[in-house]
Protein backbone atom coordinates (compact mmCIF):
# COMPACT_ATOMS: atom_id res chain seq x y z
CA UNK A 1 -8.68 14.40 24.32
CA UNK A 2 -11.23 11.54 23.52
CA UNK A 3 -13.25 12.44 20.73
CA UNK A 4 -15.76 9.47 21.92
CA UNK A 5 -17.73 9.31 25.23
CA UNK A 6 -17.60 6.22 25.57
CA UNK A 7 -14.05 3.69 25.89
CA UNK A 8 -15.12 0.08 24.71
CA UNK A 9 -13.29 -2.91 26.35
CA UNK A 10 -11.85 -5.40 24.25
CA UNK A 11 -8.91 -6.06 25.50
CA UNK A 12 -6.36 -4.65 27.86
CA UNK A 13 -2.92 -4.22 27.57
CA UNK A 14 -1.88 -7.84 29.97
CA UNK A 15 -4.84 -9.79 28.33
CA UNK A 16 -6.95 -10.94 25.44
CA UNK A 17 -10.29 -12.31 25.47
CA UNK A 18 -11.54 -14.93 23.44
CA UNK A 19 -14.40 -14.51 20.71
CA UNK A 20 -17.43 -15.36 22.19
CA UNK A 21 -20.91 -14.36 21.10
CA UNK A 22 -20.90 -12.23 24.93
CA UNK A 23 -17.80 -10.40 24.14
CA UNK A 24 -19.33 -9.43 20.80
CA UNK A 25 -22.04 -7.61 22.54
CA UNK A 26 -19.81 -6.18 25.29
CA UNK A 27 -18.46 -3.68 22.48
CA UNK A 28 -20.40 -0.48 23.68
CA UNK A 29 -20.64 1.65 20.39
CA UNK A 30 -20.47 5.54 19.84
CA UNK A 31 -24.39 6.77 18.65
CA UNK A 32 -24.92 7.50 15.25
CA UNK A 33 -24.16 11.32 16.04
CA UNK A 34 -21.11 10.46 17.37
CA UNK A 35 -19.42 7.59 15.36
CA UNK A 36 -17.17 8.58 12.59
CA UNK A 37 -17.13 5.36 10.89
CA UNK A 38 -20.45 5.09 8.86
CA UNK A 39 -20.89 1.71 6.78
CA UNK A 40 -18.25 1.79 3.94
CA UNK A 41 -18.89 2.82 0.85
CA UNK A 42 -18.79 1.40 -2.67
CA UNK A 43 -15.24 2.12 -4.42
CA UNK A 44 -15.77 4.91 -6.68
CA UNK A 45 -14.51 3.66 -10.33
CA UNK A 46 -13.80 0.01 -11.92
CA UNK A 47 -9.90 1.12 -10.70
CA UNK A 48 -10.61 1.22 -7.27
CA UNK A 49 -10.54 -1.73 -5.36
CA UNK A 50 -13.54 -3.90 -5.17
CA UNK A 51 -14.56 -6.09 -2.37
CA UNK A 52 -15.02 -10.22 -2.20
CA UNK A 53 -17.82 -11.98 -1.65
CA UNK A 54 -18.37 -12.70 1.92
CA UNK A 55 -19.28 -9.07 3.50
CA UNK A 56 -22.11 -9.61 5.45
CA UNK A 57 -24.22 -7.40 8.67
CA UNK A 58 -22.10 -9.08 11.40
CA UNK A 59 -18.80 -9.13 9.01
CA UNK A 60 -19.44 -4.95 8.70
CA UNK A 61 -21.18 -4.62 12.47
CA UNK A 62 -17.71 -6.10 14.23
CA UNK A 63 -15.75 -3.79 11.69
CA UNK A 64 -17.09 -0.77 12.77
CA UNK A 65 -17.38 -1.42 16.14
CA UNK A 66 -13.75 -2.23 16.29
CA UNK A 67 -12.52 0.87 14.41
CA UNK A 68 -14.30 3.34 16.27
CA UNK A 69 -12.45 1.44 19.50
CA UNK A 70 -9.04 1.54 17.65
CA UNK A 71 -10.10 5.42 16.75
CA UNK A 72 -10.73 6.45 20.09
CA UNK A 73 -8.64 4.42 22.60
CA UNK A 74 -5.28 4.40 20.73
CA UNK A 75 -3.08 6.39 19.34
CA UNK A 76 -1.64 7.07 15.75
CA UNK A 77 1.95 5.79 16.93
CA UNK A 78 2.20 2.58 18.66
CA UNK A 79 6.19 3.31 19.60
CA UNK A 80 8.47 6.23 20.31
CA UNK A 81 10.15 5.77 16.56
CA UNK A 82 7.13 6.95 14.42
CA UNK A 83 5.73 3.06 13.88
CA UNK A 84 1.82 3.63 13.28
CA UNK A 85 -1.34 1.76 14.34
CA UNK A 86 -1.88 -0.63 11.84
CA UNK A 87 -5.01 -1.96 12.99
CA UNK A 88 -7.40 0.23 10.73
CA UNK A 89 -5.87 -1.49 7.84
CA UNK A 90 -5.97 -5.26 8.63
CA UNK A 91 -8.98 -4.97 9.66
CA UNK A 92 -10.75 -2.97 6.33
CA UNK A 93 -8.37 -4.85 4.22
CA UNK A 94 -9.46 -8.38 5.66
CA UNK A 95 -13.01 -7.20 5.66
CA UNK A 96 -13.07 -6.46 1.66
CA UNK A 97 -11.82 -9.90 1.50
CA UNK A 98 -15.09 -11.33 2.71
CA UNK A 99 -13.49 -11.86 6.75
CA UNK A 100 -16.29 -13.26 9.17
CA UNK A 101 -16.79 -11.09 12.39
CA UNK A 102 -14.77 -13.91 14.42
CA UNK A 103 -11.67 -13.62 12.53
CA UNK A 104 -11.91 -9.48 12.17
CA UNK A 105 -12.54 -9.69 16.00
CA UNK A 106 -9.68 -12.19 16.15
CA UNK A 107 -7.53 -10.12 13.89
CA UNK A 108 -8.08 -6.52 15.97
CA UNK A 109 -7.22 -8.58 18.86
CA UNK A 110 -3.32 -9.33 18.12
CA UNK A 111 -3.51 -5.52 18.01
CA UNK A 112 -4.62 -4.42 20.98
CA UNK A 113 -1.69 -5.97 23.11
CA UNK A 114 1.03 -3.46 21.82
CA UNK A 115 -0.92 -0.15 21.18
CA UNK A 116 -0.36 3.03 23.51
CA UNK A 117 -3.25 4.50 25.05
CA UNK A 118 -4.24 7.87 23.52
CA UNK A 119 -3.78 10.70 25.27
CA UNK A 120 -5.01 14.64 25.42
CA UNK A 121 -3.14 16.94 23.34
CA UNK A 122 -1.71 20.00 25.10
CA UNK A 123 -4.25 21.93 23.77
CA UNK A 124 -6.94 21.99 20.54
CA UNK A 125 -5.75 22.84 17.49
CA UNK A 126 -7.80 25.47 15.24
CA UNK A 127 -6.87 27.48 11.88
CA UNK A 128 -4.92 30.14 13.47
CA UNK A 129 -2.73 28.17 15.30
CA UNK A 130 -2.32 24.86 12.46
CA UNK A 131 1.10 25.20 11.65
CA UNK A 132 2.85 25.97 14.99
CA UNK A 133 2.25 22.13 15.84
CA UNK A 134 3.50 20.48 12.85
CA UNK A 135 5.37 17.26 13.61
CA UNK A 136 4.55 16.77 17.28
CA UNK A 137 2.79 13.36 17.72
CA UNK A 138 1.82 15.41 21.53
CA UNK A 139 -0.92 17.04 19.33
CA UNK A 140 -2.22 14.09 17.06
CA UNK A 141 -5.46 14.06 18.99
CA UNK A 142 -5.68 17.35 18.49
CA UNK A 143 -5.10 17.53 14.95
CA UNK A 144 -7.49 14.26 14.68
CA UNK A 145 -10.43 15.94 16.04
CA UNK A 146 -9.88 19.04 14.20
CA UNK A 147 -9.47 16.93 10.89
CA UNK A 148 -12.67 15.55 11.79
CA UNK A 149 -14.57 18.63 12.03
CA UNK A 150 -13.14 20.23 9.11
CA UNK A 151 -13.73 16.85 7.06
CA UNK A 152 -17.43 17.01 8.45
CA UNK A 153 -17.85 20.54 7.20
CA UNK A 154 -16.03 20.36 3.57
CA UNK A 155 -15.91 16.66 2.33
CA UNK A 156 -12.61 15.10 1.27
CA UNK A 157 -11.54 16.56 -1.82
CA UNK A 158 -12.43 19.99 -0.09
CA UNK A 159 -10.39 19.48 3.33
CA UNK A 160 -7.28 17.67 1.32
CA UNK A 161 -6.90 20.32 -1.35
CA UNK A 162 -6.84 22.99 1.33
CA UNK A 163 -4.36 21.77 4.07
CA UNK A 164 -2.22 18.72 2.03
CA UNK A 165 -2.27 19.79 -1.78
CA UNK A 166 -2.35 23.89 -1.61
CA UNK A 167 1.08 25.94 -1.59
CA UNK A 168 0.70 26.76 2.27
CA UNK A 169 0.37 23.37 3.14
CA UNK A 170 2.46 21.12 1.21
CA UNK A 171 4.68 20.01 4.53
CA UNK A 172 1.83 17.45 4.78
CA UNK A 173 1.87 16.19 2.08
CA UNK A 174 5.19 14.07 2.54
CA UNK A 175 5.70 10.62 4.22
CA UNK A 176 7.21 9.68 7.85
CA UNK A 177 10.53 8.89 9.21
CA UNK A 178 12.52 5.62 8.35
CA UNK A 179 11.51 3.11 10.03
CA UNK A 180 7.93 3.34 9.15
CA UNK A 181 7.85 5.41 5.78
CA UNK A 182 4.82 4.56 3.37
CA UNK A 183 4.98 6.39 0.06
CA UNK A 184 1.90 8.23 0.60
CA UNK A 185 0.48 7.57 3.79
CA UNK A 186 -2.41 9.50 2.66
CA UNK A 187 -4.02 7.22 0.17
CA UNK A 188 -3.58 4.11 2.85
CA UNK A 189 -5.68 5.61 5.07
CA UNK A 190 -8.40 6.63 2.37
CA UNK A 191 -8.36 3.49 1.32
CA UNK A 192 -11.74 3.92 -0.89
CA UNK A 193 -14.44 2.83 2.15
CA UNK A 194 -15.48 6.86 2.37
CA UNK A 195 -15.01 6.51 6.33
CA UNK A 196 -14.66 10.05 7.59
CA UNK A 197 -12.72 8.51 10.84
CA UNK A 198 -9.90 6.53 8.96
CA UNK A 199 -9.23 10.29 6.52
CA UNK A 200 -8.84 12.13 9.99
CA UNK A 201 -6.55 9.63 11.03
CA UNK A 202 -4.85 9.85 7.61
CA UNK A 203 -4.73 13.63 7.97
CA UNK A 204 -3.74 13.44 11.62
CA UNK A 205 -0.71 11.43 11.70
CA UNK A 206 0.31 12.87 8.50
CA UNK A 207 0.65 16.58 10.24
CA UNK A 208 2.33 14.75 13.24
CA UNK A 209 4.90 13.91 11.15
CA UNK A 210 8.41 15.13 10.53
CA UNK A 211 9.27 16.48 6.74
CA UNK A 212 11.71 15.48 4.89
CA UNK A 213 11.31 15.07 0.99
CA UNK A 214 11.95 18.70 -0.20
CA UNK A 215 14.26 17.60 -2.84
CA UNK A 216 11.82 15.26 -4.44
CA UNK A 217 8.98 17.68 -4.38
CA UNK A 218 10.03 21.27 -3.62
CA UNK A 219 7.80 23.88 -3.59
CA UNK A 220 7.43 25.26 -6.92
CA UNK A 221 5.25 21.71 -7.96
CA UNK A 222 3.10 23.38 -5.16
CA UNK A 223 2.14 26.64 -7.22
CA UNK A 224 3.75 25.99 -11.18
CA UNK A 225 2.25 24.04 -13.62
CA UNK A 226 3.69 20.48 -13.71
CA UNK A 227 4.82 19.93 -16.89
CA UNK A 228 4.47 16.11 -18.10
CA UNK A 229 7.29 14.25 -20.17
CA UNK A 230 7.60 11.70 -22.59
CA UNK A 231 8.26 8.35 -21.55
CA UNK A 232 6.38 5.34 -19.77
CA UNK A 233 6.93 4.86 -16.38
CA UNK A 234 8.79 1.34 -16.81
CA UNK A 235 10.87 2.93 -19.16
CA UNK A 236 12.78 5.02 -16.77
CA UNK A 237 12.72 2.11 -14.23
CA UNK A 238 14.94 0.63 -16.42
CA UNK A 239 17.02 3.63 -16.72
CA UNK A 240 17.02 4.23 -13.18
CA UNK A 241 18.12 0.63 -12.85
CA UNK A 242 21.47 0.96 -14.72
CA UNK A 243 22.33 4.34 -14.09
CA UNK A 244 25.97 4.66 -12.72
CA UNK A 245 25.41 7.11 -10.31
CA UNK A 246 23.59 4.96 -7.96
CA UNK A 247 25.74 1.85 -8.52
CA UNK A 248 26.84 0.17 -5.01
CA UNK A 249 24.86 1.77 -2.60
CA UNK A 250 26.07 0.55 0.53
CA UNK A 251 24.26 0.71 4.22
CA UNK A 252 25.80 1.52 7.65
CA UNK A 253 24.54 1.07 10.93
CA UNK A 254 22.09 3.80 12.35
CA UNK A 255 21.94 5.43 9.05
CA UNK A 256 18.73 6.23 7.63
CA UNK A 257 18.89 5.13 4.06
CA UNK A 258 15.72 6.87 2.43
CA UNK A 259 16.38 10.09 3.56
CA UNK A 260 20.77 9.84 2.76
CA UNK A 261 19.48 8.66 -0.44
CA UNK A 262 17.16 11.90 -0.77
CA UNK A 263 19.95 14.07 0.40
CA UNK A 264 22.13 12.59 -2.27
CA UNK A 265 20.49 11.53 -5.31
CA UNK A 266 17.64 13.60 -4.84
CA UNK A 267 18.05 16.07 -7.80
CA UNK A 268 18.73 13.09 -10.10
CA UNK A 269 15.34 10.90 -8.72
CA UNK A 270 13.58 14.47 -9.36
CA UNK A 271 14.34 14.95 -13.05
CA UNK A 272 13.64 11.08 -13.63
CA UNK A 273 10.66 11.72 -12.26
CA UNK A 274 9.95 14.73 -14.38
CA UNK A 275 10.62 12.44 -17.47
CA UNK A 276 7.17 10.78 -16.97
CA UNK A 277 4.55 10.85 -19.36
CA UNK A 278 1.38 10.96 -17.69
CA UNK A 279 -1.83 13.27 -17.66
CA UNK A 280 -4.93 14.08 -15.61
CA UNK A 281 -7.18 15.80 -18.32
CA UNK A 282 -9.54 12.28 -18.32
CA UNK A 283 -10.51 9.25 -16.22
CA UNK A 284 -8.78 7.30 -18.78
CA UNK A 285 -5.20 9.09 -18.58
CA UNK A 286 -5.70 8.73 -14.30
CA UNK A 287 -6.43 5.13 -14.93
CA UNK A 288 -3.33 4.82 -17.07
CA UNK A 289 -1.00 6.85 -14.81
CA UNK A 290 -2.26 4.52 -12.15
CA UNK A 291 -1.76 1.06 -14.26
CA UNK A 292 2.10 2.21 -14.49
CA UNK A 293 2.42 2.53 -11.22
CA UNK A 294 1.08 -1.22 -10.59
CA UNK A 295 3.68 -2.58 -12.64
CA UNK A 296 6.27 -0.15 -11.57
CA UNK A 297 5.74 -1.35 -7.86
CA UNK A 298 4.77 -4.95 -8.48
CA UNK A 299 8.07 -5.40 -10.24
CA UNK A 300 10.27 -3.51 -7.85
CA UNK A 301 9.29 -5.72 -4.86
CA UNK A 302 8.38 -8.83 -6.67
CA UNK A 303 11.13 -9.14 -9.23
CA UNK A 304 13.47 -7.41 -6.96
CA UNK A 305 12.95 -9.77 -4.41
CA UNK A 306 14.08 -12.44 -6.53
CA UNK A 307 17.31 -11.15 -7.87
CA UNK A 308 19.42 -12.78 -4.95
CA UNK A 309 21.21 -15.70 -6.14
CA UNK A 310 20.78 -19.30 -4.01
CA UNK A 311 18.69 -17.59 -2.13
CA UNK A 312 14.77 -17.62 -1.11
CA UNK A 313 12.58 -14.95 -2.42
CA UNK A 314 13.52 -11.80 -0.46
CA UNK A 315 10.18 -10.25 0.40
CA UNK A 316 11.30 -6.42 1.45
CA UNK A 317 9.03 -4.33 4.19
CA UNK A 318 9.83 -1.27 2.86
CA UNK A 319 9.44 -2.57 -1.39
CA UNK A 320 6.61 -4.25 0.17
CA UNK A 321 4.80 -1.14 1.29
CA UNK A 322 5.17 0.50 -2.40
CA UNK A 323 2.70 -2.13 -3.39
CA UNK A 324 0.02 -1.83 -0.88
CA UNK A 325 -0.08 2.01 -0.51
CA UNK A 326 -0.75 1.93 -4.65
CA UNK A 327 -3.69 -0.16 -4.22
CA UNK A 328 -4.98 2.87 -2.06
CA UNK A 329 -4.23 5.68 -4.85
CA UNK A 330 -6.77 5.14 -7.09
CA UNK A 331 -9.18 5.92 -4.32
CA UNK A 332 -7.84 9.13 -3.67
CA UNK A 333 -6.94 10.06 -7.24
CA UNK A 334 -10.36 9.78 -8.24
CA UNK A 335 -11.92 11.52 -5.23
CA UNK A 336 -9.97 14.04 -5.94
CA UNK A 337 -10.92 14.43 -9.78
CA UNK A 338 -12.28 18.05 -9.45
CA UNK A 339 -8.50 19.18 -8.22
CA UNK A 340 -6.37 18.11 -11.62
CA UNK A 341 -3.14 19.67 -9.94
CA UNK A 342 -3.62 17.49 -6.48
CA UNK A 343 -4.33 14.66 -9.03
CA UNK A 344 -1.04 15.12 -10.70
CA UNK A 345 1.19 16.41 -7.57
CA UNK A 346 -0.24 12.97 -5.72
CA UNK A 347 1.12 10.87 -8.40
CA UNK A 348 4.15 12.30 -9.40
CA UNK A 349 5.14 12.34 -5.65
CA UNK A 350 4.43 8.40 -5.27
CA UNK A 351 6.30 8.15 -8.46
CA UNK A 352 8.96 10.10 -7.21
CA UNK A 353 9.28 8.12 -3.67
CA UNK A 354 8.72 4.76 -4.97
CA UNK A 355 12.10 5.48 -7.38
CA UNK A 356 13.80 7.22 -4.02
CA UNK A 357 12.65 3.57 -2.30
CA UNK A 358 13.91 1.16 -4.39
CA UNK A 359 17.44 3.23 -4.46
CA UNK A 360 17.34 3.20 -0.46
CA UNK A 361 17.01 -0.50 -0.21
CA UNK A 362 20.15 -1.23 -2.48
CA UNK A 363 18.58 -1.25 -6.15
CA UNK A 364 17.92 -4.82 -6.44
CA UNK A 365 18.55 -6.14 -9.83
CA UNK A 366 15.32 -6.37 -12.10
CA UNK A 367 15.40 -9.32 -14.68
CA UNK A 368 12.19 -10.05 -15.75
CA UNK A 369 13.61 -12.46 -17.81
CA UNK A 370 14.79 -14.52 -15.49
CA UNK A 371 12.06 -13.93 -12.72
CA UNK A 372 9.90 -15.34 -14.85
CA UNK A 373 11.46 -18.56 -15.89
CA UNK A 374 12.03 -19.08 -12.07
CA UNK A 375 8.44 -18.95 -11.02
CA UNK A 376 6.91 -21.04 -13.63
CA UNK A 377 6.06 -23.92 -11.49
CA UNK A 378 4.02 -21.27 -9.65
CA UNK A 379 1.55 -20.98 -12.31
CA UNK A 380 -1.49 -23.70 -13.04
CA UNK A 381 -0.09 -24.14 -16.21
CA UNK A 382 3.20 -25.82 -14.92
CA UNK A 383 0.51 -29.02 -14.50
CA UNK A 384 2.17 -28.70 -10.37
CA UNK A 385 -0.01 -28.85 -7.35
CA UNK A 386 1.03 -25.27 -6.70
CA UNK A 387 -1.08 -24.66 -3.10
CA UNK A 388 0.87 -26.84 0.17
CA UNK A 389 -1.22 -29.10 2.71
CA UNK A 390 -3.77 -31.74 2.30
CA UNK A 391 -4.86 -31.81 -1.46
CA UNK A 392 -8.66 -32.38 -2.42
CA UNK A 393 -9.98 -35.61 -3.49
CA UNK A 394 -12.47 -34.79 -7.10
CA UNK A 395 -14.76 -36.89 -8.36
CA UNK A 396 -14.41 -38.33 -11.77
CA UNK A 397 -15.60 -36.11 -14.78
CA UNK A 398 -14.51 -33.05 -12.91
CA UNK A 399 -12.81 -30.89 -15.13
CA UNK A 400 -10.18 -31.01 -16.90
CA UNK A 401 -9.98 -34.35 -15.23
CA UNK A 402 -9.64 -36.05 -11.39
CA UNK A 403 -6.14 -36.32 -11.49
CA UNK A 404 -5.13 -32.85 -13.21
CA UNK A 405 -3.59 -30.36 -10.25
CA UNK A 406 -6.28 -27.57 -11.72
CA UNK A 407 -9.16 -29.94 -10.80
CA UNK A 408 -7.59 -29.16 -7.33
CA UNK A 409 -7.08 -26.07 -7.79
CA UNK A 410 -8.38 -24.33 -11.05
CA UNK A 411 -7.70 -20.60 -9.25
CA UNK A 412 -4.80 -20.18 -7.37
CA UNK A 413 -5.90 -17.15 -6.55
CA UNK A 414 -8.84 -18.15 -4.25
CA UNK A 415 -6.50 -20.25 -2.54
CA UNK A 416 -3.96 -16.98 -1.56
CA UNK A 417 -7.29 -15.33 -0.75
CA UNK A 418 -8.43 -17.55 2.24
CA UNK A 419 -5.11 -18.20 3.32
CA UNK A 420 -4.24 -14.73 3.89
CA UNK A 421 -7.90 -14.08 5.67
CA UNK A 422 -6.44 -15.79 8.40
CA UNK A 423 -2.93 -15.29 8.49
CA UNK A 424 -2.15 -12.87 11.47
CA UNK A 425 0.28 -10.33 9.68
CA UNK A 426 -0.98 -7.12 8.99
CA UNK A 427 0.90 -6.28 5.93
CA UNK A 428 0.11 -9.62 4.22
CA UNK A 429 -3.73 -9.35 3.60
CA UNK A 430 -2.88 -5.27 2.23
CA UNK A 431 -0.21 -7.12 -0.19
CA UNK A 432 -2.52 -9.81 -1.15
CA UNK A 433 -5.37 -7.95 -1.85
CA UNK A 434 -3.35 -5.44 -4.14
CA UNK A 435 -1.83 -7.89 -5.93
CA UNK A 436 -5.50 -9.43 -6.77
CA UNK A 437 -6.52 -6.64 -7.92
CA UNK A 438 -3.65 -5.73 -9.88
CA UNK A 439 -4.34 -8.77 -11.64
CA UNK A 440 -8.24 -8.30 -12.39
CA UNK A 441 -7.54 -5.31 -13.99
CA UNK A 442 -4.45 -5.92 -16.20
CA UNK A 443 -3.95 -9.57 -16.21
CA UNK A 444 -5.07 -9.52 -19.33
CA UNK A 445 -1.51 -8.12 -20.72
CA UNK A 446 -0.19 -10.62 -23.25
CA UNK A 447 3.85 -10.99 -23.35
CA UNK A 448 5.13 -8.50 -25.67
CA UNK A 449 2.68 -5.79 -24.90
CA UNK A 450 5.30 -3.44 -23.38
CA UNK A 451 7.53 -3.36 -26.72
CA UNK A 452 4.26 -3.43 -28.57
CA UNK A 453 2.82 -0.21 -27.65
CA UNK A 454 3.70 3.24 -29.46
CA UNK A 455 5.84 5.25 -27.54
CA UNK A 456 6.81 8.95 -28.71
CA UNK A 457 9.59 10.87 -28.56
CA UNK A 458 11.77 10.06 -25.59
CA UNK A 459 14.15 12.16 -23.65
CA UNK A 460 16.90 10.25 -24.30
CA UNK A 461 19.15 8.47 -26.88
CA UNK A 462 16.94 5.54 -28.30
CA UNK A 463 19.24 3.03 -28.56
CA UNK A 464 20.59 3.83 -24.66
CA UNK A 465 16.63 3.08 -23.93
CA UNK A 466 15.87 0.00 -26.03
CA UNK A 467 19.40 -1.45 -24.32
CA UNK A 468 18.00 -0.60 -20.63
CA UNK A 469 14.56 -2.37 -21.50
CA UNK A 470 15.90 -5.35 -23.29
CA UNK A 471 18.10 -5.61 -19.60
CA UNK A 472 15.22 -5.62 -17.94
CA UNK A 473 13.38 -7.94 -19.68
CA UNK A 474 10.34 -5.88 -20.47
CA UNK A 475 9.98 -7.46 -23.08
CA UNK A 476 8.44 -10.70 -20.85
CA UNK A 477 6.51 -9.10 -18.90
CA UNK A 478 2.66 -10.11 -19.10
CA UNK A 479 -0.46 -10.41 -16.68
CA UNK A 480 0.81 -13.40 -14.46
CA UNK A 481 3.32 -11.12 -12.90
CA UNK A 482 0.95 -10.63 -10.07
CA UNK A 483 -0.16 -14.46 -9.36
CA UNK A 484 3.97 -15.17 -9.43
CA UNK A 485 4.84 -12.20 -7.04
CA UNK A 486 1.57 -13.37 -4.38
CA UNK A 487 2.34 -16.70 -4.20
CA UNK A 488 6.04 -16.12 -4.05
CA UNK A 489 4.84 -13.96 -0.91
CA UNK A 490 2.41 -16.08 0.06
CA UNK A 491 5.31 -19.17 0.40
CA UNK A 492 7.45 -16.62 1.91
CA UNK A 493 5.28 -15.87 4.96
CA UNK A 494 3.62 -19.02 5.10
CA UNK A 495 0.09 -20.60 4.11
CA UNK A 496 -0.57 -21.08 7.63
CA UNK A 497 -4.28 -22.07 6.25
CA UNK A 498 -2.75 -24.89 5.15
CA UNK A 499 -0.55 -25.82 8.14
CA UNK A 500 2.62 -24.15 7.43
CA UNK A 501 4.47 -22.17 10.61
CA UNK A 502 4.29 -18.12 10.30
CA UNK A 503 6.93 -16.28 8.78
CA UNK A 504 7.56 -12.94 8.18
CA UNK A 505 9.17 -9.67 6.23
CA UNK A 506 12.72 -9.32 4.92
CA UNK A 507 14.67 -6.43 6.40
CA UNK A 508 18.37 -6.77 4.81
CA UNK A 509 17.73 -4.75 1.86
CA UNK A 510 19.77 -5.86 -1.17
CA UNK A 511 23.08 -3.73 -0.70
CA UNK A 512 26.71 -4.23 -1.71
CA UNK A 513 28.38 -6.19 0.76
């Protein structure tokens, strides 16, 4: 079923055109009435993601023009394995970063060549016949333009506590198949732009897709009161890390790690996951619940990637994607902040997979410690020209001084920035971007400030806990653990920018051989 009247032609499936100021026009574009991607909108709170300088007309014209053609001439699932469209995202996420037109136009065009066509559903889907098609990516234009209506009619926060966070509906409110899994699909696709088209994409591909995380979140966190525990987030990532019962997970061929590790350990990830300490009462406790998660995530895939001796830094898809899909929650947790029960079922459920994730990819070891003493000559501080290719030339009295590496490059993080603009992977610019903004909000963490903190009772023996965190390293960790992870990933997959050869994702996972 195409929910547009009109199919736009920017590329086929055997070519691509080039940018040219003609092929810009030849987008046709949906009328106002129809289109169901309006200009984005601000991000909602200081936690949300913000956007760069460099958004301008054109930038947010090519943008729209080329999700509304992604929205109504593909579908959710560019393969027969579950793999999803991934288009919506580089694009936004690219955009934020200040992206002219060409390169968005550019960007959507690398996309275009592998996508299948969408196609009509067997038949609409309404409220009386919702559930019976659960699953089946046959009805994901179905379920898209029904999404669409019902977002139209009720708003966001409406339409996702009725069919994702209510006891009827809480199949949809778990993540895909291996192969593709992101920890809560949902927040990617919000995203925090407020386009009603990306949420009924969200929505639609979410209820296309098989269930499978009843042990983590079983029903009664559907309809009970979630009860909140007593320790810090990073805390039981460092219990979780040294916890016998998951030592020497081991991978066979064909076997779907997340969900054996599910099946397994799933009771055990569940009551770590219960141990957590967070509320929803106040923006303040969201914004905290949220800042755990950003370290929790950031350290999994950044220091985990690290942890393999004589080796390059391992930068994991799957650790990868528990990064980027936080950047997204604060978005939805705050949209949602007249539903305190969605609020906390959303994050204990990303708390809960994210633990269930870094299990399934082998438990790579976390020391913090050593990660950091490793990636020092990442930092401007190591007095290193830490950005590849041709080096500027300053004049003399720039500051600190012509020949100091800062004078060449006094924020490293600008640099990352307009490298990963242009770099063709899609994941990379998500990544990037959550990483900066992991590291405007809490980069101002001085080393120590774990340890510092009060902490309350704990569910376990204290000495057990202080033994797990000293393992860890927790005590090091500070603010630049978000500059060392990006440019670690930014070497990994290649400043192309600056004339380096694309690279790409890590799929070995860190198992015992």
């Amino acid at each position: 079923m195409n929910l547009f009247s009109t199919q736009l032609d920017i590329c086929t499936l055997t070519a691509v055109a080039q940018y040219s100021p003609e092929a810009a026009e030849a987008f046709s574009f949906p009328s106002k009435s129809e289109s169901k991607h309006d200009t984005p909108q601000p991000p909602l709170a200081p936690i949300c993601p913000q956007r760069w300088p460099g958004i301008d007309a054109e930038s947010t014209k090519m943008l729209l023009k080329a999700l509304e053609d992604n929205h109504s001439r593909w579908h959710i699932f560019f393969n027969y394995k579950g793999f999803h469209n991934h288009a919506a995202h580089h694009l936004l996420a690219i955009w934020a970063m200040g992206a002219s037109a060409k390169v968005i136009f550019s960007a959507y065009e690398t996309h275009c060549v592998y996508q299948r066509p969408a196609f009509d559903s067997p038949s609409r889907i309404t409220r009386h016949n919702f559930n019976e098609h659960l699953g089946d990516e046959r009805f994901y234009s179905a379920y898209l333009e029904f999404f669409a209506l019902e977002l139209g009619k009720k708003g966001l926060a409406r339409t996702f506590g009725e069919y994702i966070f209510a006891p009827s509906a809480n199949y949809v409110a778990e993540p895909p198949p291996e192969g593709d899994r992101h920890p809560e699909m949902l927040a990617r696709f919000i995203g925090g732009f407020g386009l009603l088209g990306i949420s009924a994409e969200g929505l639609g591909m979410t209820a296309v897709h098989s269930a499978n995380l009843h042990a983590l979140l079983p029903p009664s966190y559907f309809s009970s009161p979630m009860k909140s525990g007593t320790m810090h987030a990073l805390s039981i990532l460092a219990l979780v890390a040294k916890d016998e019962r998951f030592k020497e997970i081991k991978t066979k061929d064909g076997l779907d790690m997340f969900t054996m590790i599910v099946s397994s350990y799933g009771e055990a990830i569940r009551a770590y996951a219960e141990m957590w300490d967070f509320d929803v009462a106040n923006k303040e406790d969201v914004a905290k619940a949220v800042e755990e998660l950003a370290w929790l995530n950031s350290i999994i895939y950044g220091v985990g990637g690290a942890a393999v001796e004589k080796e390059e830094f391992r930068a994991d898809f799957f650790l990868m994607h528990l990064v980027t899909s936080t950047l997204f929650l604060p978005s939805l947790v705050t949209s949602l902040y007249q539903n305190p029960r969605a609020q906390a079922l959303l994050l204990r459920s990303h708390f809960s997979v994210s633990l269930a994730r870094y299990l399934s990819r082998g438990r790579p070891t976390l020391d913090i410690a050593k990660f950091y003493s490793d990636t020092s000559e990442l930092l401007p501080s190591s007095g290193l020209d830490v950005i590849p290719g041709p080096q500027p030339s300053p004049f003399k009295h720039t500051l600190p001084d012509e020949k100091s590496p800062e004078a060449h490059t006094p924020n490293p993080w600008l640099s990352i920035i307009q490298t990963t603009i242009v770099h063709p992977n899609e994941h990379l610019c998500k990544m990037q971007r959550a990483l900066a903004h992991f590291a405007s909000l809490y980069g101002l963490q001085k080393q120590g400030w774990f340890t510092t903190r009060k902490q309350t009772s704990v569910a376990t023996d204290n000495s057990k806990l202080e033994n797990v965190e000293r393992d860890m390293g927790l005590a090091e960790l500070d603010g630049t653990l978000f500059l060392r992870v990006a440019m670690l990933t930014a070497r990994t997959l290649g400043w192309m920018r600056e004339g380096e050869p694309e690279k790409g994702w890590n799929y070995e996972g860190f198992y015992e051989k």
